[in-house]
Protein backbone atom coordinates (compact mmCIF):
# COMPACT_ATOMS: atom_id res chain seq x y z
CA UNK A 1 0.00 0.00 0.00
CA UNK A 2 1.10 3.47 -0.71
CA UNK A 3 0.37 7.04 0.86
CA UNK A 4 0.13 8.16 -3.07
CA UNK A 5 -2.80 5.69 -4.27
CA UNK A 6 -4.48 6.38 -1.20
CA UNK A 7 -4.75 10.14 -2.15
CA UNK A 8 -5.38 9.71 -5.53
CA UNK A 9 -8.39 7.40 -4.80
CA UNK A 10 -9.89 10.01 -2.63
CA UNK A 11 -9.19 12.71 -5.13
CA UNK A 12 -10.80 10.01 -7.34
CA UNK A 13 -13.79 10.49 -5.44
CA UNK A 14 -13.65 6.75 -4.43
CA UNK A 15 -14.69 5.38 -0.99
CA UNK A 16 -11.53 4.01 1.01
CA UNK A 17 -11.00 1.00 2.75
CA UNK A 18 -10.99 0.61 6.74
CA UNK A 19 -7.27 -1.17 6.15
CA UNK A 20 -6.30 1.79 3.41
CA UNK A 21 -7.84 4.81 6.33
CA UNK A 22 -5.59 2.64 8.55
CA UNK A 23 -2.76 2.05 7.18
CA UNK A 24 -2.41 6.27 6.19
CA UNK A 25 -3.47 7.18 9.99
CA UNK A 26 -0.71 4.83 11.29
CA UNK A 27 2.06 6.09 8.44
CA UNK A 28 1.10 9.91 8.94
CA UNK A 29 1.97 9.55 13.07
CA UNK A 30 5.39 7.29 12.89
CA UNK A 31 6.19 9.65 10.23
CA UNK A 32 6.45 7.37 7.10
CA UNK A 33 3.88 9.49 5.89
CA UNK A 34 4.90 13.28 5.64
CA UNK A 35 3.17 16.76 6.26
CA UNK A 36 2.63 17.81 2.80
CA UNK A 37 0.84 14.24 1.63
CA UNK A 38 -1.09 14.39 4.87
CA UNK A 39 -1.97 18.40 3.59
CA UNK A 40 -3.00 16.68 0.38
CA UNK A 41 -5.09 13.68 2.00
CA UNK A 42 -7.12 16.41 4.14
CA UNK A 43 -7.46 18.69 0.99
CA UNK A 44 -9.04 15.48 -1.10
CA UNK A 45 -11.25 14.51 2.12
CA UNK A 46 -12.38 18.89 2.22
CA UNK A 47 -13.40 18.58 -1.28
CA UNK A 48 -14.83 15.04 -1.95
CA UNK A 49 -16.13 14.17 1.52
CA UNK A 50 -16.57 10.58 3.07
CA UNK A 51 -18.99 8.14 3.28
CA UNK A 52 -20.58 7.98 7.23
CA UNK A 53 -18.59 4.43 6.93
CA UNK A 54 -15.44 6.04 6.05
CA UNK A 55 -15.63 8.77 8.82
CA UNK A 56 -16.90 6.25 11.29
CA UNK A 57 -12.81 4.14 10.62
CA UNK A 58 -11.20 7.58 10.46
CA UNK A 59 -12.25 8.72 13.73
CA UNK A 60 -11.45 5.05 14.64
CA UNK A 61 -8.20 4.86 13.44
CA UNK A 62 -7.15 8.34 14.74
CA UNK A 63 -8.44 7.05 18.56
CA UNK A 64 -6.49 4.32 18.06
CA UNK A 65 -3.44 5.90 17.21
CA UNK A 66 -2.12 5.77 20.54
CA UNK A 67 -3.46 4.94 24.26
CA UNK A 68 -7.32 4.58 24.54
CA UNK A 69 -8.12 5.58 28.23
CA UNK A 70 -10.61 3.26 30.41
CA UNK A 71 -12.26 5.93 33.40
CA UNK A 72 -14.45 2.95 34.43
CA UNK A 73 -12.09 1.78 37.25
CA UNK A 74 -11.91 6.31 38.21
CA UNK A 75 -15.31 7.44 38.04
CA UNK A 76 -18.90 6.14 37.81
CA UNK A 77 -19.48 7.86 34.53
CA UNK A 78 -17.00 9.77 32.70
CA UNK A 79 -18.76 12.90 30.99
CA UNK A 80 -17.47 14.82 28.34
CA UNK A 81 -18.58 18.44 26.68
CA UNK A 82 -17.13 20.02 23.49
CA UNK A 83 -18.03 22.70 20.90
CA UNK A 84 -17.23 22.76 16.98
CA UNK A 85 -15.91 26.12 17.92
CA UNK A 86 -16.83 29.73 17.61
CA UNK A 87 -16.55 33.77 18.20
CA UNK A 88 -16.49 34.31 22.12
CA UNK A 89 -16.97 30.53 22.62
CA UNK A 90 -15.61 30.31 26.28
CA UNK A 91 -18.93 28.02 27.73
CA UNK A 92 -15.82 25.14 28.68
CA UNK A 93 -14.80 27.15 31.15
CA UNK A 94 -18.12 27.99 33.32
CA UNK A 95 -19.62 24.95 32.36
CA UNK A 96 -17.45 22.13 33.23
CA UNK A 97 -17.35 23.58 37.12
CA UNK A 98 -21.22 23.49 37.31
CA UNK A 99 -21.57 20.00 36.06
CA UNK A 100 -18.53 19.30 38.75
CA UNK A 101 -20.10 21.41 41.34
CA UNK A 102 -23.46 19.30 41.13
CA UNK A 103 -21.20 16.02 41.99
CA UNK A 104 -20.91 14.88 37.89
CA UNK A 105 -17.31 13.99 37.21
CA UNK A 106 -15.59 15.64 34.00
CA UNK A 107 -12.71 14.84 32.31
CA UNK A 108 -12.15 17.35 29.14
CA UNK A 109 -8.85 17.62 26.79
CA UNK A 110 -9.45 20.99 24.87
CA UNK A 111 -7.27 22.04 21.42
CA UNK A 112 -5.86 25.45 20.84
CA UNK A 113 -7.43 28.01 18.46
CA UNK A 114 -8.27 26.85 14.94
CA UNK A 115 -9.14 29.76 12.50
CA UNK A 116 -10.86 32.31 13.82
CA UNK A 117 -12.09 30.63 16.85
CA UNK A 118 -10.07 30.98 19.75
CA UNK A 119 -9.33 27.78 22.06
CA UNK A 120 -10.37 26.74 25.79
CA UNK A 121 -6.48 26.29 26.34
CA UNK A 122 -5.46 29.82 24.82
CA UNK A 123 -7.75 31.27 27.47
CA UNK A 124 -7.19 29.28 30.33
CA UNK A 125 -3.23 29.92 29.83
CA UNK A 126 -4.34 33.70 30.33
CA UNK A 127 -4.53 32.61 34.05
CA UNK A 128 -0.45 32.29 34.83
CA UNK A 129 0.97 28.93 35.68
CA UNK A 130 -2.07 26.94 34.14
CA UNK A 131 -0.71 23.66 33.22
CA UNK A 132 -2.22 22.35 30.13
CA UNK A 133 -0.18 19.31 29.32
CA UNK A 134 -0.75 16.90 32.20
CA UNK A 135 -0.26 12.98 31.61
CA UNK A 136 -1.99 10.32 31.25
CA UNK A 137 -1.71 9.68 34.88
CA UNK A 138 -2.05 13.00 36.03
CA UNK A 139 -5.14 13.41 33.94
CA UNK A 140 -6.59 10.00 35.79
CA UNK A 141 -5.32 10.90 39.41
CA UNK A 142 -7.00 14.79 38.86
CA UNK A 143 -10.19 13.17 38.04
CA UNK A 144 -10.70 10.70 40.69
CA UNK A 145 -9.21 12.92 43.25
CA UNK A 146 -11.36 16.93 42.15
CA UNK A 147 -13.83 15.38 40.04
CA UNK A 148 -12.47 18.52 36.75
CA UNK A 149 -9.71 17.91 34.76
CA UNK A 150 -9.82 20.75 31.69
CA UNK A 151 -6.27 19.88 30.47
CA UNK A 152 -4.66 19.97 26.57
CA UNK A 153 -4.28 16.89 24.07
CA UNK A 154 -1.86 13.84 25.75
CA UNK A 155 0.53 13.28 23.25
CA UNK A 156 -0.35 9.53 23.70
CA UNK A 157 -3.66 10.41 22.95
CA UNK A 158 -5.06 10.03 19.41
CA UNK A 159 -1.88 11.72 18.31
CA UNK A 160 -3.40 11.27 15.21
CA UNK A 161 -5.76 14.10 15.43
CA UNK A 162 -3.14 16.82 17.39
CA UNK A 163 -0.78 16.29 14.00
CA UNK A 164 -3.97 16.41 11.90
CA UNK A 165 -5.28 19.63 13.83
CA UNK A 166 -2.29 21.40 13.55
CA UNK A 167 -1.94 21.12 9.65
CA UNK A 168 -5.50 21.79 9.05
CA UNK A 169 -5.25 25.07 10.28
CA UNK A 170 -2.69 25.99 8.06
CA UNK A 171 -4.01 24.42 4.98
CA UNK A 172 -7.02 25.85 4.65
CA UNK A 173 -8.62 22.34 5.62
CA UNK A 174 -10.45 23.46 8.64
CA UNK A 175 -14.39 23.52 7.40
CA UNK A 176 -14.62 19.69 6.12
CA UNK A 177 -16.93 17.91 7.74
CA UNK A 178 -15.63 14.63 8.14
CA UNK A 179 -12.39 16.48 9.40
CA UNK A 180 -14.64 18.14 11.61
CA UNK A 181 -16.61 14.78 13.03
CA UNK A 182 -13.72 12.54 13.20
CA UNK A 183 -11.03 15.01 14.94
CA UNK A 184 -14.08 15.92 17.34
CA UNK A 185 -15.05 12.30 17.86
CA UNK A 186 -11.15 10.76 18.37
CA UNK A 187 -10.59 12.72 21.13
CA UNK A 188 -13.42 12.06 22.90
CA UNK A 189 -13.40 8.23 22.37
CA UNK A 190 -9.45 8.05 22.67
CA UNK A 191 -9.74 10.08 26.43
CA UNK A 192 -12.26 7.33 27.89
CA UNK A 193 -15.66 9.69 27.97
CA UNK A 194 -18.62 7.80 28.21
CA UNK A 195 -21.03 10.02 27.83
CA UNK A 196 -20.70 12.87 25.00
CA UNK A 197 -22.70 16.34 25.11
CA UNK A 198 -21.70 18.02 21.75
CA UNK A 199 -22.74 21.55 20.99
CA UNK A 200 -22.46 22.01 17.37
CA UNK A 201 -22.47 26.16 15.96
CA UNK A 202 -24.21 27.19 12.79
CA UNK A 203 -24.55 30.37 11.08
CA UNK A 204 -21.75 33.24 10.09
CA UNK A 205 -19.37 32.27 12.69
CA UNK A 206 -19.69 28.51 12.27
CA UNK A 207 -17.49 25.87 10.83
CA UNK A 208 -20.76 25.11 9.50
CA UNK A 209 -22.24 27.95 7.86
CA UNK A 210 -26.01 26.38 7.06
CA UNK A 211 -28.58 24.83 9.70
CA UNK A 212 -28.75 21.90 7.20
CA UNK A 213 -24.93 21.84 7.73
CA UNK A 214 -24.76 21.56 11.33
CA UNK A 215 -27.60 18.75 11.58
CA UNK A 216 -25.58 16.51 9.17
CA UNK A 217 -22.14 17.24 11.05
CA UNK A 218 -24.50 16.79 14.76
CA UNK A 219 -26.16 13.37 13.30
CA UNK A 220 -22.74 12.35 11.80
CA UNK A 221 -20.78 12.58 14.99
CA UNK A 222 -23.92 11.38 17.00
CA UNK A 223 -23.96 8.07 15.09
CA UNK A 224 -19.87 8.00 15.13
CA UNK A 225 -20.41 7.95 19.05
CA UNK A 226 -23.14 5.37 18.96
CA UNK A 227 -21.05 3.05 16.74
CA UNK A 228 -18.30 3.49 19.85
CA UNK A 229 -20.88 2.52 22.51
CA UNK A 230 -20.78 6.21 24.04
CA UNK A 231 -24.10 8.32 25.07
CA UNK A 232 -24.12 10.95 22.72
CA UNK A 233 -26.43 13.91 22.37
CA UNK A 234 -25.76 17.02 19.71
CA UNK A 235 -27.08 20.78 20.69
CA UNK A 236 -27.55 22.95 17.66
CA UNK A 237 -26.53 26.53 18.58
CA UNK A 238 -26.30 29.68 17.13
CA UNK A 239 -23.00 31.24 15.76
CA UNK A 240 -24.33 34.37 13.61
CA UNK A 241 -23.17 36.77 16.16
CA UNK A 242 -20.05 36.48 19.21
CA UNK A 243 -21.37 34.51 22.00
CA UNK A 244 -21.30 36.60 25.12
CA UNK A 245 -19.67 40.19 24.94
CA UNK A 246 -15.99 39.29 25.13
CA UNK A 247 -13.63 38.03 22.17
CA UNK A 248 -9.98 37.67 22.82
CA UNK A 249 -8.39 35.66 25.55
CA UNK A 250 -7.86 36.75 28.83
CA UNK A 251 -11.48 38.35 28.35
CA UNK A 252 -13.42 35.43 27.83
CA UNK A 253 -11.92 33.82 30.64
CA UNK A 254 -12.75 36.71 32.71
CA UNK A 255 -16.60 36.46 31.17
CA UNK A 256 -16.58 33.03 31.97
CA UNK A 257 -15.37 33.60 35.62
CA UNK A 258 -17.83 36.49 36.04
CA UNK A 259 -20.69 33.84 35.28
CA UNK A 260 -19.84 31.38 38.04
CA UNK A 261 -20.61 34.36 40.26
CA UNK A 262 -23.51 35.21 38.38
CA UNK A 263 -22.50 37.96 36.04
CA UNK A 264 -22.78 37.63 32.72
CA UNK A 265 -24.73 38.47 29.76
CA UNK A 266 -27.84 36.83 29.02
CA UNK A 267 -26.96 35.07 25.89
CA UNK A 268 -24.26 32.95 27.62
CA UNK A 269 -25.98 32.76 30.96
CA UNK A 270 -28.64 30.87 29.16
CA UNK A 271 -26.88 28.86 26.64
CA UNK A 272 -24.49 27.79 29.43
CA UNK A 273 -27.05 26.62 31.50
CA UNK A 274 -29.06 24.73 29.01
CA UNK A 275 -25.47 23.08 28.20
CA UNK A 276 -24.79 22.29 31.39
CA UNK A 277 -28.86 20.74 31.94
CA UNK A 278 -28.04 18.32 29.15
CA UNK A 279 -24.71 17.31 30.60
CA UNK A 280 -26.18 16.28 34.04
CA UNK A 281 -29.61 14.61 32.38
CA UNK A 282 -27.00 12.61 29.88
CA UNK A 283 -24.59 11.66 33.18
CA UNK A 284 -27.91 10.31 34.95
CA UNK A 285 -27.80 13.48 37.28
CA UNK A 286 -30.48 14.78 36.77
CA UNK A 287 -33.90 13.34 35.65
CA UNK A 288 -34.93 15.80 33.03
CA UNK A 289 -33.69 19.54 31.79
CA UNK A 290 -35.93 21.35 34.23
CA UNK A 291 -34.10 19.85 36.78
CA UNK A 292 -30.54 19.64 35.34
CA UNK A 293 -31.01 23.62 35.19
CA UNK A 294 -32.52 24.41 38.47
CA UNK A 295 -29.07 22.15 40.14
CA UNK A 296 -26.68 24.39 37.48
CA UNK A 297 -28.36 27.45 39.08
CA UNK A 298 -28.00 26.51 42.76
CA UNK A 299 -24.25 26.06 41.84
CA UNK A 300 -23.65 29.34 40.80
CA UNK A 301 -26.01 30.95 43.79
CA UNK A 302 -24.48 28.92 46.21
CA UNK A 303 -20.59 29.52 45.16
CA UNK A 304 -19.54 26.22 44.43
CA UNK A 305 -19.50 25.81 40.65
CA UNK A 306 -16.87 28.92 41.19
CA UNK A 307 -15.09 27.25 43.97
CA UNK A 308 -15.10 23.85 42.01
CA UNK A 309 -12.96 26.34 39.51
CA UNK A 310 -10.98 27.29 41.74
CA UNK A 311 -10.01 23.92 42.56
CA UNK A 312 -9.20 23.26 38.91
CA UNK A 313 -7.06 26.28 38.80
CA UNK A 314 -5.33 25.21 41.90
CA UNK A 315 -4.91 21.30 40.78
CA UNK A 316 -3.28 22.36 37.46
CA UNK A 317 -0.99 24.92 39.11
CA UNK A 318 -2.66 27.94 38.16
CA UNK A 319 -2.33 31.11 40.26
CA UNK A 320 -5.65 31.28 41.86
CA UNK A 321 -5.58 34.56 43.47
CA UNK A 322 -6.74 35.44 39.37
CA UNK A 323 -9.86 33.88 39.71
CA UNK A 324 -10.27 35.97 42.61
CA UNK A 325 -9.94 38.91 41.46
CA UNK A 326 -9.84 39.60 37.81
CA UNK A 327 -7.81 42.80 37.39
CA UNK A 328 -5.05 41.06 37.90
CA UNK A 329 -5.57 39.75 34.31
CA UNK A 330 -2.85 41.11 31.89
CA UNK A 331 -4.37 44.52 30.53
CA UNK A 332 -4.09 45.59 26.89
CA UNK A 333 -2.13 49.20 26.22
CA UNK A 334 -5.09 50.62 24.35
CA UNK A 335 -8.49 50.20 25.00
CA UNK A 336 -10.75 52.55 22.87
CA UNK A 337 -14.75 52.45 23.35
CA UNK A 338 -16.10 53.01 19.38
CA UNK A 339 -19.85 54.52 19.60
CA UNK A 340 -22.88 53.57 17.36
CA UNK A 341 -22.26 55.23 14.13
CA UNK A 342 -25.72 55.75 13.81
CA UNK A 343 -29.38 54.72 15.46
CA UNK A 344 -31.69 51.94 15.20
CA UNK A 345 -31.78 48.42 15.83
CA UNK A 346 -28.84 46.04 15.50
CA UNK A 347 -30.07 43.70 12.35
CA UNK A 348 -26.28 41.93 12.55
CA UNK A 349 -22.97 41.86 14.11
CA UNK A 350 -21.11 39.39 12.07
CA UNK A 351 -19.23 36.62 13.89
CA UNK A 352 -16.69 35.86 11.55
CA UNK A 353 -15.83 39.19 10.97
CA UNK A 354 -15.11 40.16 14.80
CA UNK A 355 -13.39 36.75 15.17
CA UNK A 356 -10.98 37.45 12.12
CA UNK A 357 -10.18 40.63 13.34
CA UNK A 358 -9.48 39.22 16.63
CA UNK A 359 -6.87 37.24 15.24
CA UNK A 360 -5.75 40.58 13.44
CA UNK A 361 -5.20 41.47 16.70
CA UNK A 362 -3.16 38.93 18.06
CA UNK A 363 -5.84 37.08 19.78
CA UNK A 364 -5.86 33.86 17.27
CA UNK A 365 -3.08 31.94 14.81
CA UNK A 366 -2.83 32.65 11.35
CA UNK A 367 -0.21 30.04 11.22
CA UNK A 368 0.69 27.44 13.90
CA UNK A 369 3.69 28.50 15.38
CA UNK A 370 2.06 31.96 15.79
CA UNK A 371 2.41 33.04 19.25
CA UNK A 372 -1.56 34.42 21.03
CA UNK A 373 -1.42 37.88 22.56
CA UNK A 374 -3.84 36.81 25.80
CA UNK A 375 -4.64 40.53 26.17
CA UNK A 376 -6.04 41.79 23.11
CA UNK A 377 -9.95 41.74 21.66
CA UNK A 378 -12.95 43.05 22.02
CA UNK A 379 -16.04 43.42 24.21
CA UNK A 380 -19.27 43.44 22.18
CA UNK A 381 -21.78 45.62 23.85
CA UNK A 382 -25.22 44.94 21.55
CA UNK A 383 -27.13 42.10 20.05
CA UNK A 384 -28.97 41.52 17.25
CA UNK A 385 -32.43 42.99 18.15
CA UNK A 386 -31.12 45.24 20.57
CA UNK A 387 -31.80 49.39 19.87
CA UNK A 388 -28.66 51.72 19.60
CA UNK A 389 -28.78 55.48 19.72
CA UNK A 390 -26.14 57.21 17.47
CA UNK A 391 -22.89 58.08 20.04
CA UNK A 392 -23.76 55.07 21.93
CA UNK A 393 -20.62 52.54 23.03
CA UNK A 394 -21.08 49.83 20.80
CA UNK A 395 -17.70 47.40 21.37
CA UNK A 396 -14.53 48.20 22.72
CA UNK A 397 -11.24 47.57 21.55
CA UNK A 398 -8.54 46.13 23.44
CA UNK A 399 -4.96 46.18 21.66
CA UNK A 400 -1.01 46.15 22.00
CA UNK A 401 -0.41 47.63 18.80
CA UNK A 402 -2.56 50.96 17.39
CA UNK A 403 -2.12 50.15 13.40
CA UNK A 404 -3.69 47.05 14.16
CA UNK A 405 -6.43 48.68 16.61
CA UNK A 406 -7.23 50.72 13.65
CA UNK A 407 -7.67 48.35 11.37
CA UNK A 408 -9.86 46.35 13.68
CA UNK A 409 -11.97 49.35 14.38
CA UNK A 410 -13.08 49.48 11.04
CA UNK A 411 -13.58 45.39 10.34
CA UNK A 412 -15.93 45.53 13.84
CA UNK A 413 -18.02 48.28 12.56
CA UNK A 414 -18.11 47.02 9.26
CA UNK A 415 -19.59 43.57 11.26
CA UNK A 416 -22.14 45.60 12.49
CA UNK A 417 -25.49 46.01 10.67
CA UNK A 418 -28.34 48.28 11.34
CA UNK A 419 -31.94 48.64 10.35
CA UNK A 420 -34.80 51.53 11.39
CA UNK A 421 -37.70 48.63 11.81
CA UNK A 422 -37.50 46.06 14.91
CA UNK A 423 -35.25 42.98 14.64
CA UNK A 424 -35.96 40.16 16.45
CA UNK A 425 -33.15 38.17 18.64
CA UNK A 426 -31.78 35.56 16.87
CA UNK A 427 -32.76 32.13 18.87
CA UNK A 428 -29.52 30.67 21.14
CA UNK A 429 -30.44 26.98 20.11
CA UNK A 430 -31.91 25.27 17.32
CA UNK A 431 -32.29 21.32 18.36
């Protein structure tokens, strides 16, 4: 078998073997296999797509590129949350204490930014001392011992996907959905969850750009999880506009914080909580979402979803007097507060458009060795449906560098739409 015919078959538009998947997965991470005809695999899988089959032995083969973890022997029931990624996406971070908090074990290994989205990992490193690359063992001991673990990619972990997600990036391979599915799904399968809450974005912002999209990527990755034997359940959320009000780093991590004591804007208050509902019903928590939402609730009112943060923070050598109080956060040089150009009611503020300037900024990777500026982005101030007056604050910037803060200016105004009749809010979840 070689690397070549594999690529050409796929170019071919042919449907691949389990042993050919296989055999390429296994070449690309010993190294027989190099970068650029891995680049040129992932280009012919972006254009041509896979059969459910297909996807179902990539994500396979990519778990089993290195050690599959067993949490039956550490927890009850291992639970596991992730996102496709999006603009202000920071919901890891408030939600993974609340599920903790109300006595659900969770065990979550988080990438880095891809695209425009910015990663759990790039914000939690905002808080100094973080560790993100804890073993195997470490990873096992954490989560018997505080019940959160919120840690990067083990390298023995499908080491498949962390060489796969670090070229797609670059290669312009990002938006492919079985890509997408099986990088998702190896992870998840690989670090022993046993029960899967997925929350899959559509709209502007999205990997997945259509509502059509998103249910075949949600079904796709629900049926890859049911062919593993895990509990799986897909959210459909929306991605037209920034979740929350902060973009950039060490802001969404501050957002995030701010909810576990109750602060934060409606949008993610809400979508956080109905997250976190689905995680406890799915980890046989909570009997329905009613409930699973009034027990997320009492653990922000009664302070331990934040303390159960705190103890993450602590465990993974984080300096915790951060979480306590947030100025301490690394401040940008500039902040400027750009008014409403004009009045009426916000009609759009495009996702995409604030996250690429974001990275414009500093706050994301335009190629992987690119180092993240934890200080810099933005905080949006309206919604869609909500009324502006002209000379109102709108977003503000924060930046390290003014030709840059000028050029974002104009990209986040230019994401902003406006219309004289009434807009209605766009909906937070879909299905």
């Amino acid at each position: 078998m070689r690397a070549v015919d594999i690529i050409i078959k796929k170019r071919d538009k042919q449907e691949l073997t389990s042993q050919e998947i296989d055999f390429f997965i296994q070449g690309f991470v010993s190294g027989d296999i190099p970068d650029y005809q891995a680049s040129s695999f992932a280009m012919a899988i972006l254009l041509n797509g896979m059969t459910p089959f297909e996807t179902a032995d990539l994500t396979l083969a990519m778990a089993r590129s290195g050690q599959v973890l067993d949490l039956s022997k550490v927890v009850d029931i291992a639970v596991d949350k992730h996102s496709s990624g999006g603009v202000g996406d920071k919901t890891s971070i408030s939600v993974m204490p609340m599920v903790a908090a109300c006595g659900l074990p969770v065990g979550k290994m988080s990438g880095r930014g891809l695209g425009f989205s910015g990663g759990t990992l790039d914000k939690l490193e905002a808080i100094p001392g973080y560790r993100v690359n804890l073993t195997t063992d470490e990873f096992k001991q954490q989560l018997k011992e505080k019940g959160i673990v919120l840690t990067g990619q083990s390298l023995d972990l499908a080491p498949a996907d962390g060489k796969m997600y670090a070229l797609r990036d670059v290669t312009g391979t990002v938006p492919s959905m079985p890509l997408i599915a099986s990088s998702i799904m190896s992870k998840k399968i690989a670090a022993g969850a046993q029960a899967i809450v997925l929350d899959v974005k559509t709209g502007l912002g999205a990997f997945m750009q259509t509502l059509e999209d998103a249910h075949t990527l949600a079904e796709l990755m629900v049926d890859i999880g049911r062919l593993a034997g895990r509990k799986t359940v897909a959210l459909i959320s929306d991605m037209n506009q920034p979740l929350g009000s902060a973009v950039g780093n060490a802001l969404e991590t501050i957002e995030a914080i701010e909810l576990l004591r109750g602060r934060a804007p409606h949008d993610y208050y809400e979508h956080c909580l109905h997250v976190t509902a689905h995680v406890l019903v799915l980890g046989q928590r909570a009997k329905d979402l009613d409930e699973g939402r009034a027990m997320a609730e009492k653990s922000i009112t009664d302070g331990s979803a934040l303390e159960k943060f705190r103890v993450l923070v602590q465990a993974q050598g984080g300096d915790v007097s951060y979480v306590d109080d947030i100025s301490k956060f690394e401040q940008a040089k500039y902040v400027e507060v750009v008014n409403a150009p004009r009045s009426g009611f916000i009609s759009q503020v495009h996702a995409r458009l604030v996250g690429e300037a974001s990275v414009l900024l500093g706050a994301g990777r335009s190629k992987k060795t690119d180092p993240i500026d934890h200080a810099v982005g933005f905080l949006i101030h309206k919604k869609v449906g909500d009324r502006v007056e002209a000379g109102e604050p709108l977003f503000e910037i924060h930046a390290n560098d003014e030709a840059k803060l000028a050029e974002a200016r104009k990209a986040v105004l230019a994401a902003h739409a406006f219309s004289d009749e009434f807009v209605s809010p766009l909906p937070l979840f879909y299905g």
